[in-house]
N, C-alpha and C. Protein backbone atom coordinates (compact mmCIF):
# COMPACT_ATOMS: atom_id res chain seq x y z
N UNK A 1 -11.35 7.50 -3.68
CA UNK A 1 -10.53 6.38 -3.28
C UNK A 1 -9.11 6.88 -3.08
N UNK A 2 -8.14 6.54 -1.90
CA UNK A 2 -7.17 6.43 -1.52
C UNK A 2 -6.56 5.56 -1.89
N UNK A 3 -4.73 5.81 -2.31
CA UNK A 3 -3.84 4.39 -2.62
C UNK A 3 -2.91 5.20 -1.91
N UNK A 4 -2.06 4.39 -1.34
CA UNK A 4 -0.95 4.79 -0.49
C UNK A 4 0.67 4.13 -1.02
N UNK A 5 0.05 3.30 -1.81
CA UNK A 5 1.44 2.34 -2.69
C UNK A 5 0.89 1.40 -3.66
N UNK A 6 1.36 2.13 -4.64
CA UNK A 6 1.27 1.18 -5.91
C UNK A 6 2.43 -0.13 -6.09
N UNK A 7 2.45 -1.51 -6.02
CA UNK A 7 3.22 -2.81 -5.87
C UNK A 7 2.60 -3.09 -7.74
N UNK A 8 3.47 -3.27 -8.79
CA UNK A 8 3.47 -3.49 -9.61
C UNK A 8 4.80 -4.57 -10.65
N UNK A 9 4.23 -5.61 -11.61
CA UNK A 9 4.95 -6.14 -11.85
C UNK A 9 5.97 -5.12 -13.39
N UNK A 10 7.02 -5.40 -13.91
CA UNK A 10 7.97 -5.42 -14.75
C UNK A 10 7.20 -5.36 -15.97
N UNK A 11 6.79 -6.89 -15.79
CA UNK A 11 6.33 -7.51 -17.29
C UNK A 11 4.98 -7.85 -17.24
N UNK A 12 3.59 -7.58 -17.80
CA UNK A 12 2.38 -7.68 -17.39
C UNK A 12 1.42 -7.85 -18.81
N UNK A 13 0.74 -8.60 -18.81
CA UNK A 13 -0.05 -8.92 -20.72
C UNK A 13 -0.24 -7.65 -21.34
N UNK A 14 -0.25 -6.78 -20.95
CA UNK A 14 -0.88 -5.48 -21.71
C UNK A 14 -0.65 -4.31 -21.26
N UNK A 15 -0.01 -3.93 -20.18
CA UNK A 15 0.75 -3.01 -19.82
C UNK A 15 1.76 -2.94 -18.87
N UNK A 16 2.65 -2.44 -19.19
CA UNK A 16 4.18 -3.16 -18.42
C UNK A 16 3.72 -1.98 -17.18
N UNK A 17 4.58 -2.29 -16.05
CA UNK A 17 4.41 -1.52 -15.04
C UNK A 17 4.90 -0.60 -14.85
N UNK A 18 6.23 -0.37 -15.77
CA UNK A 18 6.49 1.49 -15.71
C UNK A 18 5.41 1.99 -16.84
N UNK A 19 4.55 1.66 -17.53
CA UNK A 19 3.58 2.10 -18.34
C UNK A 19 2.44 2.09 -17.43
N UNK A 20 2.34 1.86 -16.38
CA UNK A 20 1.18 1.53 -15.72
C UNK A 20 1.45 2.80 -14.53
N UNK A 21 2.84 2.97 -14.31
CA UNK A 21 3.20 3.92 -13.55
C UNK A 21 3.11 5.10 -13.96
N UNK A 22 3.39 5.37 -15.22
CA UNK A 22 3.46 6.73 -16.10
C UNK A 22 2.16 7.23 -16.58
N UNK A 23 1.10 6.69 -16.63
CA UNK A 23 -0.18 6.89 -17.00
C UNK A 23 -0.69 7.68 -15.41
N UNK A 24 -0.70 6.87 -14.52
CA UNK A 24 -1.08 7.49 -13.27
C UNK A 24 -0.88 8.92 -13.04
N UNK A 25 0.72 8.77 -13.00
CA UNK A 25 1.74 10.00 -13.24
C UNK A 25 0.95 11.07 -14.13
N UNK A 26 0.68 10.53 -14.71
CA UNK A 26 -0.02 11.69 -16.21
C UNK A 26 -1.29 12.32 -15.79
N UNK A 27 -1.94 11.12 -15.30
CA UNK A 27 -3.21 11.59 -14.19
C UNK A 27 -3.09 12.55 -13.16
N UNK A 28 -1.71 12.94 -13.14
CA UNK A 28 -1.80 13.43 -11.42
C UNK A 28 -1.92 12.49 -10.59
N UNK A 29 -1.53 11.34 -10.31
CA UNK A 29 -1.51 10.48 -9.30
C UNK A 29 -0.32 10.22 -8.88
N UNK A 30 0.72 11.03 -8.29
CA UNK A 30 1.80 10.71 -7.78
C UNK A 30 2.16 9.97 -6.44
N UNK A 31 1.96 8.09 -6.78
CA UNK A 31 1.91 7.86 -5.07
C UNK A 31 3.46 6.86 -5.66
N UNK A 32 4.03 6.62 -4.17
CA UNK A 32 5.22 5.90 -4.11
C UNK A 32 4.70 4.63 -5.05
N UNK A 33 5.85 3.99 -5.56
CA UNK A 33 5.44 2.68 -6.44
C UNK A 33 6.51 2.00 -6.39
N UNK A 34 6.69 0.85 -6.02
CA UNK A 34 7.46 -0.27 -6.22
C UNK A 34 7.02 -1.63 -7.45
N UNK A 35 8.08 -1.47 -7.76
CA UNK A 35 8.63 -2.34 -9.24
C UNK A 35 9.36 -3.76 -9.20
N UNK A 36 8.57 -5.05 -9.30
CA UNK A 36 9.16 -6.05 -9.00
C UNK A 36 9.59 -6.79 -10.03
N UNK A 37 10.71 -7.40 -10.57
CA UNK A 37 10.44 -8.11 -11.59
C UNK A 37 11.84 -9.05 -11.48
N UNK A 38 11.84 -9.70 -12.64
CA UNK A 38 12.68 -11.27 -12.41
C UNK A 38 13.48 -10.50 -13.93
N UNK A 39 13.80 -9.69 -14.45
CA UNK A 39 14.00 -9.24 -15.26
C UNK A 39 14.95 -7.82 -14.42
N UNK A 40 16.54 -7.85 -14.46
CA UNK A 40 17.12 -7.14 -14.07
C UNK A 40 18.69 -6.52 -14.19
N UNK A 41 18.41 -6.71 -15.84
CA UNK A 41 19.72 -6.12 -16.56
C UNK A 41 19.31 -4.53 -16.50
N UNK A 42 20.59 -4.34 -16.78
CA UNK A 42 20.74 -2.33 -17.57
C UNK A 42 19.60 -1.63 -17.66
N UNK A 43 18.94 -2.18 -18.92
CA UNK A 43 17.98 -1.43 -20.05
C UNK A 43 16.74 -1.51 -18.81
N UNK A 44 16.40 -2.69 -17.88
CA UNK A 44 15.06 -2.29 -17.55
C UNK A 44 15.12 -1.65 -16.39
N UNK A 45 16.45 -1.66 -15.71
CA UNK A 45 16.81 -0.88 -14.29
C UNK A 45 16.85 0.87 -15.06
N UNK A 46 17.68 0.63 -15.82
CA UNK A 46 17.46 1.94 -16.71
C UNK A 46 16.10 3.00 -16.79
N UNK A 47 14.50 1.98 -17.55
CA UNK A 47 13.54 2.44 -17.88
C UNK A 47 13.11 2.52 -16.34
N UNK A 48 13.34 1.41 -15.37
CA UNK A 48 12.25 1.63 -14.12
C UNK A 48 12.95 3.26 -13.82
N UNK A 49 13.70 3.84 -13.28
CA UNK A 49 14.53 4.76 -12.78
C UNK A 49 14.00 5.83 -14.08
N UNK A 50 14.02 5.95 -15.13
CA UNK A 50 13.54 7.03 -15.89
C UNK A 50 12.31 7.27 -15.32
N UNK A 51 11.82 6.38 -15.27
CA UNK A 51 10.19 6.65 -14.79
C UNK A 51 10.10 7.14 -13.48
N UNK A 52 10.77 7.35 -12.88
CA UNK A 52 10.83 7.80 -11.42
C UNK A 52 9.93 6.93 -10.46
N UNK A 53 10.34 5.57 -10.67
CA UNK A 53 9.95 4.73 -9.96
C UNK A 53 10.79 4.27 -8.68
N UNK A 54 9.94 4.49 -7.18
CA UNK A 54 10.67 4.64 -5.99
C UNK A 54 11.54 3.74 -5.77
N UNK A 55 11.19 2.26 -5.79
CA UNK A 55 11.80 0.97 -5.48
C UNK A 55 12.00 -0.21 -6.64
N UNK A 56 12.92 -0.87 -6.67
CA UNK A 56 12.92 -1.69 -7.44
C UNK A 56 13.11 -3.12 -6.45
N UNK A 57 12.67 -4.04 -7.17
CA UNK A 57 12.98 -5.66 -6.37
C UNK A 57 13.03 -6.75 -7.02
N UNK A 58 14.26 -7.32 -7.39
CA UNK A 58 14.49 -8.34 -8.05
C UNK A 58 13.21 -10.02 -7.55
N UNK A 59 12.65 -10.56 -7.89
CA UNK A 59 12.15 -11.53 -7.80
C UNK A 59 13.40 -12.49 -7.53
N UNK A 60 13.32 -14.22 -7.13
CA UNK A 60 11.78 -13.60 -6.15
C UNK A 60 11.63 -12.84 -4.62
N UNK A 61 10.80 -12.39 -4.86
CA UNK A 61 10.88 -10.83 -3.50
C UNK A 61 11.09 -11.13 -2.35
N UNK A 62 11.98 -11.06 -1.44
CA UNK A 62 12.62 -10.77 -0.25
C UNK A 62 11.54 -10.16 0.87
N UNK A 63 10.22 -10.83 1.61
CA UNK A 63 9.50 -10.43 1.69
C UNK A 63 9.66 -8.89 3.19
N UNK A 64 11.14 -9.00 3.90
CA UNK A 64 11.49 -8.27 4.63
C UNK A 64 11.62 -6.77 3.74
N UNK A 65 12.40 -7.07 2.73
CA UNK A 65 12.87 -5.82 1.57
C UNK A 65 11.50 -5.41 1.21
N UNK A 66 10.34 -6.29 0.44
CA UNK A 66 8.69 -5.57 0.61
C UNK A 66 8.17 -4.98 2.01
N UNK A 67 8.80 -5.40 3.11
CA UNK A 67 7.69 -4.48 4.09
C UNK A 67 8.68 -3.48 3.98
N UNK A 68 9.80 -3.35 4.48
CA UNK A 68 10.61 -1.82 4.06
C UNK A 68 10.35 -1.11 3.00
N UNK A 69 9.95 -0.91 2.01
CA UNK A 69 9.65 -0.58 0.97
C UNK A 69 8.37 0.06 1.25
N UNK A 70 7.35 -1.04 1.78
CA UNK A 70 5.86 -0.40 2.28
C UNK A 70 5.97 0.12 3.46
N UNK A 71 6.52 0.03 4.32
CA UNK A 71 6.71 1.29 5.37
C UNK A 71 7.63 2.74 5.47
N UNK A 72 8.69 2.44 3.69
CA UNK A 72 8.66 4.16 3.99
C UNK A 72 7.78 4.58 2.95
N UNK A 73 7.13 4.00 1.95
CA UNK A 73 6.44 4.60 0.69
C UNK A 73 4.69 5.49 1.78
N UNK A 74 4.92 4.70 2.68
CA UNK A 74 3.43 4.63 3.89
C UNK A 74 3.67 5.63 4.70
N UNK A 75 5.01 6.06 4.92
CA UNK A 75 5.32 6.89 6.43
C UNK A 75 5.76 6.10 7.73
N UNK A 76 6.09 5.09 7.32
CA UNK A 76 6.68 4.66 8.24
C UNK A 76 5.89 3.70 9.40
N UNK A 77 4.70 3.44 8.97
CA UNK A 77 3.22 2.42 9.64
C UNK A 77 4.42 1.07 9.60
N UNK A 78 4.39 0.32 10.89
CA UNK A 78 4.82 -0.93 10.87
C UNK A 78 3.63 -1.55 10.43
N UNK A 79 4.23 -2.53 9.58
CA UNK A 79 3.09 -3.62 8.78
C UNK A 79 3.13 -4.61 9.88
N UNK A 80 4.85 -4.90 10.30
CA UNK A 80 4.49 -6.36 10.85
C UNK A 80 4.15 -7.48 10.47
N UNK A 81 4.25 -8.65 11.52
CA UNK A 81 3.58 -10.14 10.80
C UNK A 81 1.95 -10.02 10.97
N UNK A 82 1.07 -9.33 11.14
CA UNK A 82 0.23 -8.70 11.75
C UNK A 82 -0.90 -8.71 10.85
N UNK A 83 -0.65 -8.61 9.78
CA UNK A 83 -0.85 -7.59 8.87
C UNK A 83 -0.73 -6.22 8.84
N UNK A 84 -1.46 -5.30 8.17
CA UNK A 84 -1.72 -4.07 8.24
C UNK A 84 -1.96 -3.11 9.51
N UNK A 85 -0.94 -2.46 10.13
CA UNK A 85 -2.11 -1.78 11.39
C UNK A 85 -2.23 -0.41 10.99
């Protein structure tokens, strides 16, 4: 299986998403990852960025700022209103 972008939340029941990012990471799974959350003081801009997490996005998400995000984490594929091409 192929992933081309991991879209993950902040805050999640059982594993936060830079924990969800860093496990991958640990795997050897180094794919671009964007980090969304409604939660955006210091300490968690801080932890996303330790984690070497590509993008961050304040909620609620700016859905122009998500396709930019997924078209450079992608190479640059226009998403479009289209969906996916």
């Amino acid at each position: 299986m192929s992933t081309s972008c991991l879209i993950t939340d902040y805050r999640m029941p059982r594993l936060s998403g830079v924990e969800l990012h860093r496990r991958l990471v640990d795997e050897g799974l180094t794919i671009p990852s964007v980090l969304v959350s409604a939660y955006s003081d210091h300490v968690a801009r801080d932890r996303i960025g330790d984690a070497g997490i590509d993008w961050f996005l304040p909620k609620p998400v700016d859905p122009k700022e998500l396709l930019r995000c997924l078209e450079a984490a992608c190479g640059r594929r226009n998403f479009g209103n289209d969906g996916f091409q």
